[in-house]
N, C-alpha and C. Protein backbone atom coordinates (compact mmCIF):
# COMPACT_ATOMS: atom_id res chain seq x y z
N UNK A 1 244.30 128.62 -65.56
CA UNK A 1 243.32 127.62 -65.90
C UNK A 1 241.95 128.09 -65.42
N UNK A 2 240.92 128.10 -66.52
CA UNK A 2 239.29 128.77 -65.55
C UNK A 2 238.82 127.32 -65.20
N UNK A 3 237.59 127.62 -64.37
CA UNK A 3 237.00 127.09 -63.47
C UNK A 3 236.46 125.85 -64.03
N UNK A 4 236.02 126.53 -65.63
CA UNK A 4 235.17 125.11 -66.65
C UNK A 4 236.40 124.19 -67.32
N UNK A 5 237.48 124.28 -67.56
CA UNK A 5 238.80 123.26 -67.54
C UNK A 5 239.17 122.84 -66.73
N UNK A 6 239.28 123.53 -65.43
CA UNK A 6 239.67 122.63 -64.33
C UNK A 6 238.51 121.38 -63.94
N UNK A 7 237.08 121.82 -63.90
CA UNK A 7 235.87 120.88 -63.97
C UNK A 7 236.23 120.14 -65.16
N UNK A 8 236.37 120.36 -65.90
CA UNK A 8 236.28 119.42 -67.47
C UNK A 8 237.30 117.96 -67.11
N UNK A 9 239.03 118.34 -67.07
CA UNK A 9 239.81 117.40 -66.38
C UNK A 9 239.07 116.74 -65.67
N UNK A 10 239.03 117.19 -64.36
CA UNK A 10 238.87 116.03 -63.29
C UNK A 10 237.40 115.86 -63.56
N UNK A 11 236.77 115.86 -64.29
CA UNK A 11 235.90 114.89 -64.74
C UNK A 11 236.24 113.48 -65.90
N UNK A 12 237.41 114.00 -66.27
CA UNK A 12 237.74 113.40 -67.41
C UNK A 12 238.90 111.88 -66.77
N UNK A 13 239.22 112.85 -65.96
CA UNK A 13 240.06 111.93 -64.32
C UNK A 13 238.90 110.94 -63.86
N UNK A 14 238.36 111.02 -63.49
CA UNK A 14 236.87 110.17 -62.38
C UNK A 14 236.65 109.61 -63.23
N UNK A 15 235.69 109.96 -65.28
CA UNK A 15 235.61 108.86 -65.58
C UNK A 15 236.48 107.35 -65.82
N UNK A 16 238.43 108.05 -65.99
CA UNK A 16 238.77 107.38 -66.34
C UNK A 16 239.19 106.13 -65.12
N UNK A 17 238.78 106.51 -64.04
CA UNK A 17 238.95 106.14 -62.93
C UNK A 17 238.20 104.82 -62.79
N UNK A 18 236.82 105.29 -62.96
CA UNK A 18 235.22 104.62 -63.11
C UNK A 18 235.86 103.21 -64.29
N UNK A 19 236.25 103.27 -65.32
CA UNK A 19 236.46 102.76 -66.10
C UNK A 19 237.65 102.00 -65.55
N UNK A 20 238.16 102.52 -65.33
CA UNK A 20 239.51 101.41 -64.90
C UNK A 20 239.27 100.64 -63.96
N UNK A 21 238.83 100.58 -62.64
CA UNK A 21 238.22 100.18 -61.47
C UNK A 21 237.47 98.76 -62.30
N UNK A 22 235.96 98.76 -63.36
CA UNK A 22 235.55 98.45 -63.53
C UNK A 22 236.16 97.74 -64.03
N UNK A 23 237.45 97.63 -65.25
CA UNK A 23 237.79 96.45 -66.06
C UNK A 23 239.05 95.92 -65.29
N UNK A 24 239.57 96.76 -64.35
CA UNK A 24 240.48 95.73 -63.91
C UNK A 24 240.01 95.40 -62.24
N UNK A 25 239.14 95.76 -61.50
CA UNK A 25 238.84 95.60 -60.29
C UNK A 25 237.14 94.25 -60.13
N UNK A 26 237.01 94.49 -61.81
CA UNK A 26 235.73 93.63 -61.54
C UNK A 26 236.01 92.81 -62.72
N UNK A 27 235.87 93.30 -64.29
CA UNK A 27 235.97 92.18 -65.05
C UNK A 27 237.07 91.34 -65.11
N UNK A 28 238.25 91.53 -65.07
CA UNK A 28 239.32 91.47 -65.18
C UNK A 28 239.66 90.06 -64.06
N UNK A 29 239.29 90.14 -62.50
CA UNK A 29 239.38 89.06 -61.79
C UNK A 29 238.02 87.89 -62.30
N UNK A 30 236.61 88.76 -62.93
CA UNK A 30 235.62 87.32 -62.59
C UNK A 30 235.94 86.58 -64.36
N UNK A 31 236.59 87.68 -64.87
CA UNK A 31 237.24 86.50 -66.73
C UNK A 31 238.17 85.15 -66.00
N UNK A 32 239.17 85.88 -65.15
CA UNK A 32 240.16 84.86 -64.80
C UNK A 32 239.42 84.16 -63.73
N UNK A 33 238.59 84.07 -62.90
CA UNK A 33 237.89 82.70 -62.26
C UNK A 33 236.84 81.69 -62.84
N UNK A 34 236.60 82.72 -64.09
CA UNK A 34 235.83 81.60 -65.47
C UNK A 34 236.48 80.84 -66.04
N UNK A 35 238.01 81.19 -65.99
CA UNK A 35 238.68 80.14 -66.84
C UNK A 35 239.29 79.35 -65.71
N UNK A 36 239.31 79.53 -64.42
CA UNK A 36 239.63 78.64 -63.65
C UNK A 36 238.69 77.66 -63.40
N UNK A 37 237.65 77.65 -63.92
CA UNK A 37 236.36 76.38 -64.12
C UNK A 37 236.52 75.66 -65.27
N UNK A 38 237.76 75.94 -65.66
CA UNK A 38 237.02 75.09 -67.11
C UNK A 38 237.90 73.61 -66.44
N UNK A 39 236.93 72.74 -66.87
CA UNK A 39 237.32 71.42 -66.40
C UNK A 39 239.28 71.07 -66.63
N UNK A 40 239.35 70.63 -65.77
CA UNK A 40 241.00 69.92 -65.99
C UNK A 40 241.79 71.43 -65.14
N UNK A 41 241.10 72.23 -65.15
CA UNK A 41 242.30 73.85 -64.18
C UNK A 41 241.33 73.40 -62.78
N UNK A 42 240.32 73.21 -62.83
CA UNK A 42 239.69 73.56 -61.69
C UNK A 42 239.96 73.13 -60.22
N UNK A 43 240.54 71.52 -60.29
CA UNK A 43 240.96 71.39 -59.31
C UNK A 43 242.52 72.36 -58.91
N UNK A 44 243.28 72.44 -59.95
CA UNK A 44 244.25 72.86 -59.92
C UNK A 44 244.10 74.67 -59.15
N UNK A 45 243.04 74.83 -59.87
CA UNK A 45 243.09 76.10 -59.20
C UNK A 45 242.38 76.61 -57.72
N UNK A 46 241.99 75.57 -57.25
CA UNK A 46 241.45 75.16 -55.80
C UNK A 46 241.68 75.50 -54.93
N UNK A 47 243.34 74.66 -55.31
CA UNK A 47 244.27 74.50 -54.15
C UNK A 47 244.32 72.93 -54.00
N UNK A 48 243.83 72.36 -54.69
CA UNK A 48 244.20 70.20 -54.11
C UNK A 48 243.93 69.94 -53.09
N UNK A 49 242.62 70.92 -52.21
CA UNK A 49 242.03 70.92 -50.65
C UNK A 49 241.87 69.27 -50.69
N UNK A 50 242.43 68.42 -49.76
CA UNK A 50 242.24 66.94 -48.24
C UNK A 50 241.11 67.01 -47.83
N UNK A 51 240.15 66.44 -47.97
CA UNK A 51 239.32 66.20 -46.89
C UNK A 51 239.37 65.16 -46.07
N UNK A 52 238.85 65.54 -44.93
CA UNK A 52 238.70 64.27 -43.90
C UNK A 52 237.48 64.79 -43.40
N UNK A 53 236.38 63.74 -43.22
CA UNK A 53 235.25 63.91 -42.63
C UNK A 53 234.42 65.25 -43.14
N UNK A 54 234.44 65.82 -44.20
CA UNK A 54 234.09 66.49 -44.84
C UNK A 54 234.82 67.97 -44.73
N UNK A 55 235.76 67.78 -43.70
CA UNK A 55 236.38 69.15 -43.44
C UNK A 55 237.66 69.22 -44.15
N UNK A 56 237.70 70.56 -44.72
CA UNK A 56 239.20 70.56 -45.22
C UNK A 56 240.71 70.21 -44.17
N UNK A 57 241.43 69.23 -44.47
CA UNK A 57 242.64 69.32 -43.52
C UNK A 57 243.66 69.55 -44.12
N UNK A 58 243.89 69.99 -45.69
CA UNK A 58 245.11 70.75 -45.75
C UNK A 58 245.30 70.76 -47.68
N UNK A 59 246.54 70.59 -48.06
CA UNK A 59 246.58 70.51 -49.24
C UNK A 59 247.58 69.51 -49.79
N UNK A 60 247.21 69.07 -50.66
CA UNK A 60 248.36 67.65 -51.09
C UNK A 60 249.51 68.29 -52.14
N UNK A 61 250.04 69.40 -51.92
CA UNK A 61 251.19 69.57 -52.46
C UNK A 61 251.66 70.56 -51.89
N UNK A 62 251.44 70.66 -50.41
CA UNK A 62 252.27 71.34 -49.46
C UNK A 62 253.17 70.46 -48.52
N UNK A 63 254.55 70.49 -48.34
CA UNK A 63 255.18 69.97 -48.00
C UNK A 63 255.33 68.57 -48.97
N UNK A 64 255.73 68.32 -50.32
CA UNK A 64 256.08 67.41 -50.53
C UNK A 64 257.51 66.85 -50.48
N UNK A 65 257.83 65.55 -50.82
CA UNK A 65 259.15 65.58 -50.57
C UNK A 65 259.69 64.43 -52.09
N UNK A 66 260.41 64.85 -52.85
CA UNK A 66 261.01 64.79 -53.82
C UNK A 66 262.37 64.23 -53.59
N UNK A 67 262.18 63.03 -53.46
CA UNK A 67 263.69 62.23 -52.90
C UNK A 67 263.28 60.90 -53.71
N UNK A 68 264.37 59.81 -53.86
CA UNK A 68 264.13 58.34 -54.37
C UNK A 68 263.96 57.65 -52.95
N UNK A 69 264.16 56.43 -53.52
CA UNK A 69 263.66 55.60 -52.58
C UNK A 69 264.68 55.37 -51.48
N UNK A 70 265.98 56.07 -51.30
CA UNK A 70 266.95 56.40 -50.64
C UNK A 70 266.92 57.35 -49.67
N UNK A 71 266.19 58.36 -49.90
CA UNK A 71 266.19 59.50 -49.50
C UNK A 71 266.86 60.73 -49.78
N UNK A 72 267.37 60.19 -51.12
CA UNK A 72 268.38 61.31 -51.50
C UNK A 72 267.62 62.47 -52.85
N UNK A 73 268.19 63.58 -52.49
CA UNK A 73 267.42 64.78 -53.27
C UNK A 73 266.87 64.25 -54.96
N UNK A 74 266.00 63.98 -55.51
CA UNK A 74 265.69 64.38 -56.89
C UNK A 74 266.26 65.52 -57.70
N UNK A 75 267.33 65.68 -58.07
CA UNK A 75 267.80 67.03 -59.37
C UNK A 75 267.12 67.78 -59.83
N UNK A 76 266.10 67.28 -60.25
CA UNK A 76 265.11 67.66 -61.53
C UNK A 76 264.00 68.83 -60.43
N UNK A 77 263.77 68.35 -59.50
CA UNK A 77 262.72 69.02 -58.72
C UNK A 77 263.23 70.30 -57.52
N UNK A 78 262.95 71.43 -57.50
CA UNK A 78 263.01 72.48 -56.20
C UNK A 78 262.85 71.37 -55.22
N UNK A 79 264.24 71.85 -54.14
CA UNK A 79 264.15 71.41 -53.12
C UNK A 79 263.69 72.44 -51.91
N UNK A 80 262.15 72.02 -51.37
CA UNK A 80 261.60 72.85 -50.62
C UNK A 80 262.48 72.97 -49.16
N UNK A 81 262.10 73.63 -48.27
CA UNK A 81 262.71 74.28 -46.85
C UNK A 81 262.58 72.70 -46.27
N UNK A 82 263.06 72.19 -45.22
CA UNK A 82 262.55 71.01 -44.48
C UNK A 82 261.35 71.39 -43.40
N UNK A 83 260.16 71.00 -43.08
CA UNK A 83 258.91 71.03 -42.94
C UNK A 83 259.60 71.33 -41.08
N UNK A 84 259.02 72.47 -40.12
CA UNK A 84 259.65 72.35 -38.83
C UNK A 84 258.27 71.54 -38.07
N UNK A 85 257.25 70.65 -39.07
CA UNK A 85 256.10 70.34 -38.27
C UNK A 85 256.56 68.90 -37.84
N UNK A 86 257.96 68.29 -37.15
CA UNK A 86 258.14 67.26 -36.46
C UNK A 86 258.64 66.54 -37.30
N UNK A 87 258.03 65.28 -37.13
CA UNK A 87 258.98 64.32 -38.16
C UNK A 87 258.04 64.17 -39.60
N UNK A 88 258.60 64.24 -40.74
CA UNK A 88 257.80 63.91 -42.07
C UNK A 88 257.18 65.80 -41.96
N UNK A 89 255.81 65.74 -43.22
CA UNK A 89 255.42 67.05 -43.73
C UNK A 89 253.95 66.84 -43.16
N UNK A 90 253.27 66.83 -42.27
CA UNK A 90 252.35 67.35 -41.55
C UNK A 90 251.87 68.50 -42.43
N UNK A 91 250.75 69.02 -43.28
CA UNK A 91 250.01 70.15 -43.51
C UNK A 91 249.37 71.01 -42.09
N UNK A 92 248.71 70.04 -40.85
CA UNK A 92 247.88 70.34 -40.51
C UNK A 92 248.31 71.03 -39.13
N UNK A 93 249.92 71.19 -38.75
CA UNK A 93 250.73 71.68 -38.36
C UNK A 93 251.85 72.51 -38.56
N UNK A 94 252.16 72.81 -39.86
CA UNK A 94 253.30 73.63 -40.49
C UNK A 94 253.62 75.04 -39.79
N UNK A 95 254.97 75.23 -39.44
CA UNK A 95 255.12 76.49 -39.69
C UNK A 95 256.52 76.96 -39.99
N UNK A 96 257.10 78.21 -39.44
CA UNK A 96 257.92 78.93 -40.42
C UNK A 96 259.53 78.07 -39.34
N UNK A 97 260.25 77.53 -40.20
CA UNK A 97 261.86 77.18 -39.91
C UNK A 97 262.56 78.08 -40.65
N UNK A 98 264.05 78.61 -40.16
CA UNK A 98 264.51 78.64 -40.31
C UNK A 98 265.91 78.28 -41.15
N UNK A 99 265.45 76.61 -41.40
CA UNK A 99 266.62 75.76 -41.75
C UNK A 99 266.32 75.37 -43.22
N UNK A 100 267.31 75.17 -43.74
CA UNK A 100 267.72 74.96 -45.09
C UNK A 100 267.83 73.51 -45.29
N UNK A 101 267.94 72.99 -46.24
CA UNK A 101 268.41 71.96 -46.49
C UNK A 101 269.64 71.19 -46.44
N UNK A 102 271.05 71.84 -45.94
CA UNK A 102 272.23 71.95 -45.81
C UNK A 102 272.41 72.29 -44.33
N UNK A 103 271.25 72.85 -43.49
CA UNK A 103 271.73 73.48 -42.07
C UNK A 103 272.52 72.64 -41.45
N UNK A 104 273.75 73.31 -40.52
CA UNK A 104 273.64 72.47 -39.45
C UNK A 104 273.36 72.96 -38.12
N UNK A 105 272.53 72.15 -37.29
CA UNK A 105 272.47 72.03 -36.23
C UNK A 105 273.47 72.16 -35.06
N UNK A 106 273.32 73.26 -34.11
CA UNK A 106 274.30 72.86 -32.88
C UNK A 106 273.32 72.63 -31.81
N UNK A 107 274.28 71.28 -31.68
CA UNK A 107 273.65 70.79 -29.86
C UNK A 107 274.60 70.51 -29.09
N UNK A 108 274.37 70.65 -27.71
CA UNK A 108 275.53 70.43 -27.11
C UNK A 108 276.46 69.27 -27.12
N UNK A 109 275.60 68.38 -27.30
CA UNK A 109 276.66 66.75 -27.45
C UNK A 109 277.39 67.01 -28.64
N UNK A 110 276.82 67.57 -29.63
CA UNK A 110 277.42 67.98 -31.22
C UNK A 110 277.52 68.93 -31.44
N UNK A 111 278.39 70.10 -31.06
CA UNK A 111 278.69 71.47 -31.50
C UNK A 111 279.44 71.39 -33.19
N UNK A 112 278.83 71.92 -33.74
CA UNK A 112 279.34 72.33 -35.37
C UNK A 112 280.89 72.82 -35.59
């Protein structure tokens, strides 16, 4: 291979580089946050940010809970992890459990 083909390629490399970068590193994300403005996505594409006192405190479809008025599972809906932020779904406390929806628990008064 001489010196002016090997230059020729990797020029031909860089532009295509230049070009790609550009439509998928720049146009490519600010098309898809234009259409996340169009009225009726926008909240949706947010995130459904809570405010309290002007500060964000979390999101209204994290930790929901999809049960009747029984407490028993809804069919129709994913049943999420159970929330380890205490009692009920706290946003402003969440974090990572272990437990399933089926777990059981061992405690000493109640070994499994």
């Amino acid at each position: 291979m001489k010196f002016s083909n090997f230059v020729r390629v990797h020029w031909a490399a860089f532009r295509a580089l230049l070009v790609l970068t550009v439509i998928t590193g720049l146009a490519y994300p600010i098309f898809i946050w234009l259409v996340a403005q169009i009225p009726g996505l926008h909240d949706k594409a947010e995130g459904s940010i809570l405010s309290a006192n002007g500060k964000p405190i979390g999101s209204r479809l994290i930790g929901q809970l999809f049960t009747d008025k029984d407490g028993n599972p809804l069919k129709q809906y994913f049943q999420s992890r159970p929330s380890a932020a205490g009692s009920g779904y706290d946003p402003t406390s969440t974090s990572a459990s272990n437990l399933g929806p089926k777990s059981i628990v061992d405690t000493p008064a109640d070994p499994a």
